[in-house]
Protein backbone atom coordinates (compact mmCIF):
# COMPACT_ATOMS: atom_id res chain seq x y z
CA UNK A 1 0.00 0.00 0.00
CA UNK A 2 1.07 3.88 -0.88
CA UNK A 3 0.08 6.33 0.83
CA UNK A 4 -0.14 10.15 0.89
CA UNK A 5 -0.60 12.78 3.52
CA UNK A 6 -2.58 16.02 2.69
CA UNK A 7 -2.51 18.52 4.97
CA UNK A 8 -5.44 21.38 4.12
CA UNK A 9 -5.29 24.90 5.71
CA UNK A 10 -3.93 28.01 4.98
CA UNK A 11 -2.62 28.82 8.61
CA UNK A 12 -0.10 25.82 7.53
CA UNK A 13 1.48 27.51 5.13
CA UNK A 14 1.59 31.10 6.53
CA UNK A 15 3.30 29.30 8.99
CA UNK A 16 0.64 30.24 11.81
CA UNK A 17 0.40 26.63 13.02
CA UNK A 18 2.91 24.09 13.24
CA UNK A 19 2.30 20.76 11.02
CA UNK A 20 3.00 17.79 13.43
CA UNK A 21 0.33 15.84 12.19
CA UNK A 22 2.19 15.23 9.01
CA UNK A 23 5.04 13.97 11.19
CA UNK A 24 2.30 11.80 13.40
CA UNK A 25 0.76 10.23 10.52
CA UNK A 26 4.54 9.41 8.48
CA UNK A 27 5.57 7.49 11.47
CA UNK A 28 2.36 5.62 12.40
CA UNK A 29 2.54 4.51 8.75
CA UNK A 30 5.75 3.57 8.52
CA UNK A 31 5.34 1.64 11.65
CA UNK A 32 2.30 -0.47 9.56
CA UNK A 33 4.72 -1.32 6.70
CA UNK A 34 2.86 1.42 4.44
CA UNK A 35 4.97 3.55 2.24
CA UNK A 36 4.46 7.17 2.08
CA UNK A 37 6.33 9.03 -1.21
CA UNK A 38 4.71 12.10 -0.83
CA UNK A 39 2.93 14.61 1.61
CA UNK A 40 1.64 17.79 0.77
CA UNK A 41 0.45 20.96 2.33
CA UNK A 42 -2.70 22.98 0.12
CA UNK A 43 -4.53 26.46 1.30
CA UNK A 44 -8.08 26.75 1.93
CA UNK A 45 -8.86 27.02 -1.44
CA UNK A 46 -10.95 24.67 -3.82
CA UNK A 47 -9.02 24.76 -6.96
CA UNK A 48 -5.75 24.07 -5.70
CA UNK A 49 -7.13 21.46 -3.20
CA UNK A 50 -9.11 19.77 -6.16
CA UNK A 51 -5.72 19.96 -7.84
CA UNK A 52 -3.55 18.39 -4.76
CA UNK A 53 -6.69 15.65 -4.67
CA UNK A 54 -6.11 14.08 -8.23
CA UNK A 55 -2.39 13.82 -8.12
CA UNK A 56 -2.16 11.90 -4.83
CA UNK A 57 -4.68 9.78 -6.23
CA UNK A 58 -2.89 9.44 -9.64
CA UNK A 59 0.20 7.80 -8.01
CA UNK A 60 -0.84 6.73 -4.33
CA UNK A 61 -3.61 3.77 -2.73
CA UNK A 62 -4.30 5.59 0.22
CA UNK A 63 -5.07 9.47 0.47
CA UNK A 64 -4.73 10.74 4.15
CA UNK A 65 -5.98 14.72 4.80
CA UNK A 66 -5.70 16.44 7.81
CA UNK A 67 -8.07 19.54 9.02
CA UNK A 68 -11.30 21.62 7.38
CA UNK A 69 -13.32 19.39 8.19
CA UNK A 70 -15.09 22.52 10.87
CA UNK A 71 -18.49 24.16 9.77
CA UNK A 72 -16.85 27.22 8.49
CA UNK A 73 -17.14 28.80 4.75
CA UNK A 74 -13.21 27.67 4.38
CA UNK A 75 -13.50 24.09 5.90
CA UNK A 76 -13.72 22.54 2.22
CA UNK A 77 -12.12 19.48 2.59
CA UNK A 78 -14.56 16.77 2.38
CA UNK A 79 -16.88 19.00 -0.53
CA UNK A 80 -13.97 19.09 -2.71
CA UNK A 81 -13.21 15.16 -2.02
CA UNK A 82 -16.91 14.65 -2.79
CA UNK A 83 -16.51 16.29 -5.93
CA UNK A 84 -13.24 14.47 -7.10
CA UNK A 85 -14.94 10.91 -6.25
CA UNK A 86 -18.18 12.01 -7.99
CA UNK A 87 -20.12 11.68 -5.22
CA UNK A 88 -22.71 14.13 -3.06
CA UNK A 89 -23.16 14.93 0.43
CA UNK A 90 -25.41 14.17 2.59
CA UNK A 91 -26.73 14.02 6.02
CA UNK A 92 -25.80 11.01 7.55
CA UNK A 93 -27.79 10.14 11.00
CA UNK A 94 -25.15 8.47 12.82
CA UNK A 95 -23.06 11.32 12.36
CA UNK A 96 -25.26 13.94 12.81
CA UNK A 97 -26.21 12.03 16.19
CA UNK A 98 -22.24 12.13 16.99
CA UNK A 99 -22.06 15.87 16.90
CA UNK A 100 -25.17 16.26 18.84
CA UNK A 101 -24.26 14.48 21.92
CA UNK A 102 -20.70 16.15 21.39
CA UNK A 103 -22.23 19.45 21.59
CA UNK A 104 -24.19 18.27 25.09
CA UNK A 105 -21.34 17.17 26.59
CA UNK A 106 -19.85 20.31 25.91
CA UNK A 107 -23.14 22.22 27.08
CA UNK A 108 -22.95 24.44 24.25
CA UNK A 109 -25.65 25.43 21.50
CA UNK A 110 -25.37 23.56 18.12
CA UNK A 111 -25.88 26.19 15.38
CA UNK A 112 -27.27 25.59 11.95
CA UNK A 113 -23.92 25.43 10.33
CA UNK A 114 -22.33 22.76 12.63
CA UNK A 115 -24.68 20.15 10.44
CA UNK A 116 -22.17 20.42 7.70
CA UNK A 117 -20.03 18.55 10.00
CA UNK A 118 -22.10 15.58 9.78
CA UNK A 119 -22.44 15.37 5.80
CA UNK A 120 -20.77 12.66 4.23
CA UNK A 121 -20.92 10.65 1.09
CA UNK A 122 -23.59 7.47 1.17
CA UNK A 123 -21.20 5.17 1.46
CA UNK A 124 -18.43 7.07 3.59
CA UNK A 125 -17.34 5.13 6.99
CA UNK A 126 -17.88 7.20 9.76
CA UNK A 127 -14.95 7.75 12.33
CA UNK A 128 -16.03 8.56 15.84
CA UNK A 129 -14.44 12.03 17.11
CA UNK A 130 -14.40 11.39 21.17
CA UNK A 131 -12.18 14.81 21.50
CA UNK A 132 -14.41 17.50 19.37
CA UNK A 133 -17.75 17.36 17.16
CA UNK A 134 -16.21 16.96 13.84
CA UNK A 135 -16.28 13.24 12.73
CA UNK A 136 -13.86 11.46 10.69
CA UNK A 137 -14.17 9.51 7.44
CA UNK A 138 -12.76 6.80 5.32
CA UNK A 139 -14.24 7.42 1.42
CA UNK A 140 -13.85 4.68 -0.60
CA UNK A 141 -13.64 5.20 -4.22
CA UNK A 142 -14.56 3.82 -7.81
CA UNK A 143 -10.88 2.18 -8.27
CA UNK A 144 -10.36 0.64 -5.10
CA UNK A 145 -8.45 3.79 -3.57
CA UNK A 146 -9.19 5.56 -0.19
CA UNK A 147 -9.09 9.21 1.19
CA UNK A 148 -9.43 9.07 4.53
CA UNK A 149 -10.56 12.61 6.52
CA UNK A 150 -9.19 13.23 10.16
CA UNK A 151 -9.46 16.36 11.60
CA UNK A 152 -7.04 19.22 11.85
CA UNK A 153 -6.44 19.44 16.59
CA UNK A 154 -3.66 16.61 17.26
CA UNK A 155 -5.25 16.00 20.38
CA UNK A 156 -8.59 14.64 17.92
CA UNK A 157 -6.15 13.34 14.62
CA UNK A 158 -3.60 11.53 16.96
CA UNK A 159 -6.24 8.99 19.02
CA UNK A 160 -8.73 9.01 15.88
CA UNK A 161 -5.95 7.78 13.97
CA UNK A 162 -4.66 5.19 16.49
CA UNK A 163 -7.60 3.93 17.57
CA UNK A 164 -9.95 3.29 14.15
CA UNK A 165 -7.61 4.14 11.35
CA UNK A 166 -4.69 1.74 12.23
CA UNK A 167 -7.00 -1.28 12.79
CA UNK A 168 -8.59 -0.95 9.45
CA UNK A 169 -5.35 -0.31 8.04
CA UNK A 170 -3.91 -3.66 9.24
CA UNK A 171 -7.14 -5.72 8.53
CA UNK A 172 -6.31 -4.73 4.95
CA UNK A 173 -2.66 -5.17 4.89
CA UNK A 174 -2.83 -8.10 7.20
CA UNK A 175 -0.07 -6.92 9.83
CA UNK A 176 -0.11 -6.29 13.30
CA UNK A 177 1.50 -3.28 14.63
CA UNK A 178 2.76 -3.51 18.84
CA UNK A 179 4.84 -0.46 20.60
CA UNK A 180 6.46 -0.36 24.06
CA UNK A 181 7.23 3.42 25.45
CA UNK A 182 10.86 3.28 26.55
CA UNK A 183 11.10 6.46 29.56
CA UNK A 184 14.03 7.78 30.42
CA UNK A 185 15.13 10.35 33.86
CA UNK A 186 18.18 11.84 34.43
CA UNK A 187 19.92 11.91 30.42
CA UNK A 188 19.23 14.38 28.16
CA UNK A 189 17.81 13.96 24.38
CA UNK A 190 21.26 14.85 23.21
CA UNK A 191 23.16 12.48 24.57
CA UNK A 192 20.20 9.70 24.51
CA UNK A 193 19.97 10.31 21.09
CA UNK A 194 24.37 10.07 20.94
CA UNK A 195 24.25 6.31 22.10
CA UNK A 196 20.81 5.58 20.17
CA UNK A 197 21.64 6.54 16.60
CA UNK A 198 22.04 3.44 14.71
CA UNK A 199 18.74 2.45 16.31
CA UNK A 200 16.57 5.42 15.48
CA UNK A 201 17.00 4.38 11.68
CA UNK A 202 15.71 0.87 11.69
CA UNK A 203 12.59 0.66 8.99
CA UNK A 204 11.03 -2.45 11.27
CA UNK A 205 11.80 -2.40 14.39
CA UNK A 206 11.31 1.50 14.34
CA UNK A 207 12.62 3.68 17.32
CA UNK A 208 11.44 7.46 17.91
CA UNK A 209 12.09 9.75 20.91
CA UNK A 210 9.68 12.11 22.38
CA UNK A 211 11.00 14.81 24.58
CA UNK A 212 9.31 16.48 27.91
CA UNK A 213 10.57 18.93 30.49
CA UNK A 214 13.30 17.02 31.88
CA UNK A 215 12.08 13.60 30.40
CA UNK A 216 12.73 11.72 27.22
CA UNK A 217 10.41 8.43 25.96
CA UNK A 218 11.24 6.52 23.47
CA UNK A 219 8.51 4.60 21.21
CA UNK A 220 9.77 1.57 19.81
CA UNK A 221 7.16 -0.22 17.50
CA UNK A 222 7.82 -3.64 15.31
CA UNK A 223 4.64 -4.86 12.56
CA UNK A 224 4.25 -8.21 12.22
CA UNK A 225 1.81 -11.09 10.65
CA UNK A 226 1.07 -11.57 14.26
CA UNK A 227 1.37 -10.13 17.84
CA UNK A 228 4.20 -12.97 18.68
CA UNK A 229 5.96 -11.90 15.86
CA UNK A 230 6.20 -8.05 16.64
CA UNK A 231 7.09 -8.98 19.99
CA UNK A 232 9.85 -11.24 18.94
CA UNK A 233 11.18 -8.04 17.16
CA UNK A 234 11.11 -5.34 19.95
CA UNK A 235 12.55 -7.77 22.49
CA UNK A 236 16.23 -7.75 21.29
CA UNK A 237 15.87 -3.62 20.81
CA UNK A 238 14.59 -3.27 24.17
CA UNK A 239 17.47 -5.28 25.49
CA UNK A 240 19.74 -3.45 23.54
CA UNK A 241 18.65 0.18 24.64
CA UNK A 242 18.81 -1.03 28.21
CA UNK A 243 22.04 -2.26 28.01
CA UNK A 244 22.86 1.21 26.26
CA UNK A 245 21.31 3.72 28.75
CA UNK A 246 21.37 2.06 32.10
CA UNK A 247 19.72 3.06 35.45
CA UNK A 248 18.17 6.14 33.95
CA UNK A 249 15.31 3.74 32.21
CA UNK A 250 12.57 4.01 35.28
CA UNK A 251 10.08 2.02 33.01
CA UNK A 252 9.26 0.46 29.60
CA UNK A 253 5.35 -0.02 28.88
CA UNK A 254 2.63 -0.86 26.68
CA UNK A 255 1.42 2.22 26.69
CA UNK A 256 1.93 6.00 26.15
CA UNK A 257 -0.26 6.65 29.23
CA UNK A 258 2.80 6.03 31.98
CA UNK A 259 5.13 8.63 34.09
CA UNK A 260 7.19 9.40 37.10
CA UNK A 261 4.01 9.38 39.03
CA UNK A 262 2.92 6.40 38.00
CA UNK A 263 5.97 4.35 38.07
CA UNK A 264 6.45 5.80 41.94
CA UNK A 265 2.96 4.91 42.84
CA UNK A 266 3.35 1.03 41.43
CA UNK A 267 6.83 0.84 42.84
CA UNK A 268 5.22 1.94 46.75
CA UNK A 269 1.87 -0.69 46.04
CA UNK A 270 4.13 -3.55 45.02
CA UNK A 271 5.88 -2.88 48.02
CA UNK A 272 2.85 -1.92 50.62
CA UNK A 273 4.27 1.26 51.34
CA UNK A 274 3.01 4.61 52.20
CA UNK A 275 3.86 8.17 51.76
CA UNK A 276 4.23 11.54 53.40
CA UNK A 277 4.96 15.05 51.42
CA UNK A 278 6.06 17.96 52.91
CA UNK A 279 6.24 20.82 50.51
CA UNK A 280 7.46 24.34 50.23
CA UNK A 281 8.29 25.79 47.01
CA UNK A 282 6.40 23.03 44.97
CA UNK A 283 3.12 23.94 47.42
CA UNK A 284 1.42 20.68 47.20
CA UNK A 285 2.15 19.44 43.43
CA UNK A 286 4.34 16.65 44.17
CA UNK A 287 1.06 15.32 46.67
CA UNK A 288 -1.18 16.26 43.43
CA UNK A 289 0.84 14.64 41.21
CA UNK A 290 0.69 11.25 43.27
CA UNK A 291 -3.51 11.88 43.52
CA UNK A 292 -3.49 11.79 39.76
CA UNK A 293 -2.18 7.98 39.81
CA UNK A 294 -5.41 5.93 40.07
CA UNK A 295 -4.70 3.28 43.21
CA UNK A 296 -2.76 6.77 45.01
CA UNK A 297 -4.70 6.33 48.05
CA UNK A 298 -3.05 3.47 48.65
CA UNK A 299 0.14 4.87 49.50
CA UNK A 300 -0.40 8.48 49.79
CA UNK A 301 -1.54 9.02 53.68
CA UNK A 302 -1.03 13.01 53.15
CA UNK A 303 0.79 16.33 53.18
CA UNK A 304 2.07 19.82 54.30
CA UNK A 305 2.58 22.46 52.74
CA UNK A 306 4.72 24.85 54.69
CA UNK A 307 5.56 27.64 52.54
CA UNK A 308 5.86 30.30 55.28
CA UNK A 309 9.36 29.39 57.41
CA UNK A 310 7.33 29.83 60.55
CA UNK A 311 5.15 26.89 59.53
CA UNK A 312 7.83 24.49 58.62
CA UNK A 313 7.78 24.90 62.78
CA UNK A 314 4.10 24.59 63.58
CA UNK A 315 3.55 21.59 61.67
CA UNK A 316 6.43 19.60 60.71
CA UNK A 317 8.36 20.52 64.41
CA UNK A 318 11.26 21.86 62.32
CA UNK A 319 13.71 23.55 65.25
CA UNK A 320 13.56 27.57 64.38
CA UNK A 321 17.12 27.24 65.78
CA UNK A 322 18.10 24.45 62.79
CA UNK A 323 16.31 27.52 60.97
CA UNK A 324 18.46 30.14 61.97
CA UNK A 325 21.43 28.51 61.49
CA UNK A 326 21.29 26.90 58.62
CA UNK A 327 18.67 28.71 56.58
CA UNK A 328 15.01 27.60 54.81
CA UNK A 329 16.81 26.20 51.81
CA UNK A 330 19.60 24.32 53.08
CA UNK A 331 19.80 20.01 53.74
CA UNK A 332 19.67 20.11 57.29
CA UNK A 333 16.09 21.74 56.88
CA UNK A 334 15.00 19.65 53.97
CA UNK A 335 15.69 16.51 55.86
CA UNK A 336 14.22 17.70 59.19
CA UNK A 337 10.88 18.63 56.65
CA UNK A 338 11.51 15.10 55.90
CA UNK A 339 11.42 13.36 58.94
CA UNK A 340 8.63 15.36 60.50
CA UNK A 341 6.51 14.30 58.17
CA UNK A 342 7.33 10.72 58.70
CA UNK A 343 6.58 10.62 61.89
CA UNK A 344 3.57 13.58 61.81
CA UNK A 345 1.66 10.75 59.05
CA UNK A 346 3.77 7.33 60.43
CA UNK A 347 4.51 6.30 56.86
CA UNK A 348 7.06 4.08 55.82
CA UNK A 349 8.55 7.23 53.14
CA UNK A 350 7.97 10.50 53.36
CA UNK A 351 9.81 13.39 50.72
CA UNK A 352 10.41 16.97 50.71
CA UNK A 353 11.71 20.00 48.91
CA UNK A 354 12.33 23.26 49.95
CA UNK A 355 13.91 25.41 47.37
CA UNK A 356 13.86 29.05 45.55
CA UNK A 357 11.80 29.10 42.54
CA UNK A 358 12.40 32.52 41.93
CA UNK A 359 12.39 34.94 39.84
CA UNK A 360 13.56 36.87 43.55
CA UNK A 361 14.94 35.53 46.64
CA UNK A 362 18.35 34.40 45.46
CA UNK A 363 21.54 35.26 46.71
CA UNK A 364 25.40 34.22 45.12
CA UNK A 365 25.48 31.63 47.73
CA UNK A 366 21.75 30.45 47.01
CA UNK A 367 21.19 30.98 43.40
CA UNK A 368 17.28 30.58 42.33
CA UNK A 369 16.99 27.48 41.40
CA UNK A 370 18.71 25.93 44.11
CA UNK A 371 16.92 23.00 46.10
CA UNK A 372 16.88 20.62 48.50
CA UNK A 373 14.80 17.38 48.51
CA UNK A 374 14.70 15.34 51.61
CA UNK A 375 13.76 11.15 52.16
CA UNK A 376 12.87 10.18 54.91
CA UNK A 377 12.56 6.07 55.50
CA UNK A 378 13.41 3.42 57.77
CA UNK A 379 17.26 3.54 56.65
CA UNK A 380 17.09 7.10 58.14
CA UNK A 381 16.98 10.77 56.32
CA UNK A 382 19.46 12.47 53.47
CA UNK A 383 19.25 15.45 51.04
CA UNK A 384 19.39 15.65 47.28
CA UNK A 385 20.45 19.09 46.00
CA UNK A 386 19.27 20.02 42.67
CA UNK A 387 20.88 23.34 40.77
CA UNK A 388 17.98 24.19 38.32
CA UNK A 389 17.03 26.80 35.98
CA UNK A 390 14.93 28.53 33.98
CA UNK A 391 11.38 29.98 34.66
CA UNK A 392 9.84 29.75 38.18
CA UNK A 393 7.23 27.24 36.94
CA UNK A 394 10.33 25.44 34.81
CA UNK A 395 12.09 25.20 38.14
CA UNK A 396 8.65 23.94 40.16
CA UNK A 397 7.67 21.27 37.86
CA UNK A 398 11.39 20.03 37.31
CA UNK A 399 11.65 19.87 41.59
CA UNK A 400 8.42 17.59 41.46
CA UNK A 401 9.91 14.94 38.49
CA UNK A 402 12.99 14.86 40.98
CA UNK A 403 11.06 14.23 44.18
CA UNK A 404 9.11 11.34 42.31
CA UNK A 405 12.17 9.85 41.08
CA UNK A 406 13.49 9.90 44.16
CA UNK A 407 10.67 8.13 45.82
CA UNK A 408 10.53 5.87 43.01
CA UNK A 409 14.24 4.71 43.92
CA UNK A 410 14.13 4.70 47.34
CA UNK A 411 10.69 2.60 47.00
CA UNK A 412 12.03 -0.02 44.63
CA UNK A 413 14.89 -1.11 47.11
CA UNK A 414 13.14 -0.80 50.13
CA UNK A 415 11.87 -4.31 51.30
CA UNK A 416 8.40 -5.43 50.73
CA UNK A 417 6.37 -4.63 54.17
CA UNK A 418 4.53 -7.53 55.23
């Protein structure tokens, strides 16, 4: 199979929005064995997008276009594809019912226009939009080609895609397509990428990084005949990047769903262990960050968060004299935060961080973005020091990743509790 990716809008090529569903689409086809020789990027106009329409189909199987598929004057996508196959448009129920309920979900009025959205050809497959009220397509053709219509958001192309393109995709090629998700703390994309190279140019298995504040994932995906198969494929890669990167691999999975958070979380449950958090400069996120873990309140027992000095005293029975002479940010307090939390909750873990986020408060002794994260267990209490940088929200979020590696660590050696 050949395929080619059409991507309609004028914002694309004023440069207004940037394509990454081009990118998206390329890979996940790749992945499925499918060739792609061309993509293209066409304006909100008719006669160039008619235009774009009949070459792809003159020398590719498969037609993919991305965007105008809205129920504005400009969204033109599927009338001009209409028009190409020969076809008209019409109301179809199903879809009409699709945008309806979207709309209710939403609470918001449907207007008149917003019906265009669910016109398709007669025989057009309808592809359910769970992430915004324009529906997909699949248009079959006279010669036994496809175009297939996704819509323009990533956050609606990218699952659409995934979830009801691929399948029917593979039922017609006959392959199987499996990914694990490869995340990596603590090494940067640089140098990740340094010892990955070879890898990341494999046509089957493929490997592609994905970058995040302070994170990096890799997605490594095999296609097969059958599941076995692809597994057979990524198990030597996955063996091979481990070997490569070390440590700093906190968890490979079969989904693009995991994080810090949730690899701390499992790491505490397999273990029976709970957790205390006593915050300052992060002011509750690395708690919130644990509550967004389905099966947290299983190890999460609670938090502080003391982001005045005085009640780093009150609560956590920090000594103002530990205070005075060593200063809020500093690992004598951190670990004190620590331990009073332990013992203020009687969990088995408890973490802390104390810290200046900025953009004030620092001094050439205590630059901003200097903290202190304290662990508190069984084995006792120490202090991580982190030298950050960036933007006070950069610095916050980057101080809660460390904290829940931390805990992550700590949990994974510390013995099961019985």
């Amino acid at each position: 199979m050949i395929a080619e990716i059409l991507c309609v809008g004028t914002e694309l090529l004023m440069g207004q929005v940037l394509n990454t569903n081009a990118q998206y689409i390329a890979r996940r086809l790749c992945a499925l064995g499918v060739r792609v020789l061309y993509q293209s990027v066409v304006g909100d106009n008719e006669k160039r997008l008619e235009e774009a329409y009949r070459e792809a189909l003159s020398r590719s199987d498969l037609v993919i276009t991305s965007g105008g598929l809205g129920p504005t004057v400009d969204d033109i996508t599927k009338k001009v594809a209409a028009r190409v196959a020969g076809k008209e448009l019409v109301v179809r129920e199903e879809a009409a019912q699709m945008v309806k309920e979207r709309f209710g979900q939403y609470h918001r009025k449907m207007t008149e226009n917003n019906v265009s959205q669910a016109m398709f050809t007669e025989d057009t497959q309808i592809l359910f939009n769970p992430n915004g009220t324009a529906p997909g397509a699949i248009v079959p053709l006279l010669d036994g080609k496809f175009i297939v219509h996704l819509p323009g958001p990533p956050i609606e192309l990218e699952p659409m895609f995934r979830d009801q393109v691929e399948p029917w995709i593979m039922a017609r090629t006959g392959m199987v397509l499996c990914s694990r998700y490869i995340r990596i703390f603590g090494m940067g994309e640089s140098e990740v990428d340094m010892r990955l190279q070879d890898l990341e140019t494999g046509e089957n298995p493929t490997l592609s990084p994905y970058c995040s504040l302070g994170e990096v994932m890799l997605r490594a995906t095999a296609s097969a005949r059958t599941e076995e198969e692809a597994l057979s494929l990524l198990g030597p890669l996955i063996e091979e990047i481990r070997r490569r990167l070390g440590d700093v691999i906190y968890a490979v999975d079969s989904d693009d769903q995991g994080s810090l958070a949730r690899a701390a979380v499992s790491a505490m449950r397999d273990r029976g262990l709970t957790v205390a958090c006593a915050e300052s400069l992060t002011g509750g996120r690395i708690a919130s960050t644990i509550v967004d873990i389905p099966g947290a309140s299983e190890v999460l027992r609670g938090g502080f968060v003391t982001y005045q000095t005085q009640t780093k005293t009150q609560l956590l029975g920090v000594p103002e004299q530990l205070i005075d002479e060593c200063t809020v940010v500093s690992p004598e307090v951190a670990c004190a935060m620590a331990k009073g939390a332990r013992e203020k909750l009687g969990t088995d873990l408890a973490v802390s961080a104390t810290g200046i986020a900025g953009p004030d408060g620092g001094t050439p002794e205590c630059p901003v973005g200097t903290v202190y994260l304290g662990i508190a267990s069984r084995n006792g209490v120490r202090a991580h020091r982190l030298q950050l940088s960036g933007s006070r929200d950069r610095i916050r979020t980057l101080t809660v990743k460390h904290a829940l590696h931390i805990l992550r660590k700590e949990a994974e050696t510390a013995p099961a509790m019985t």
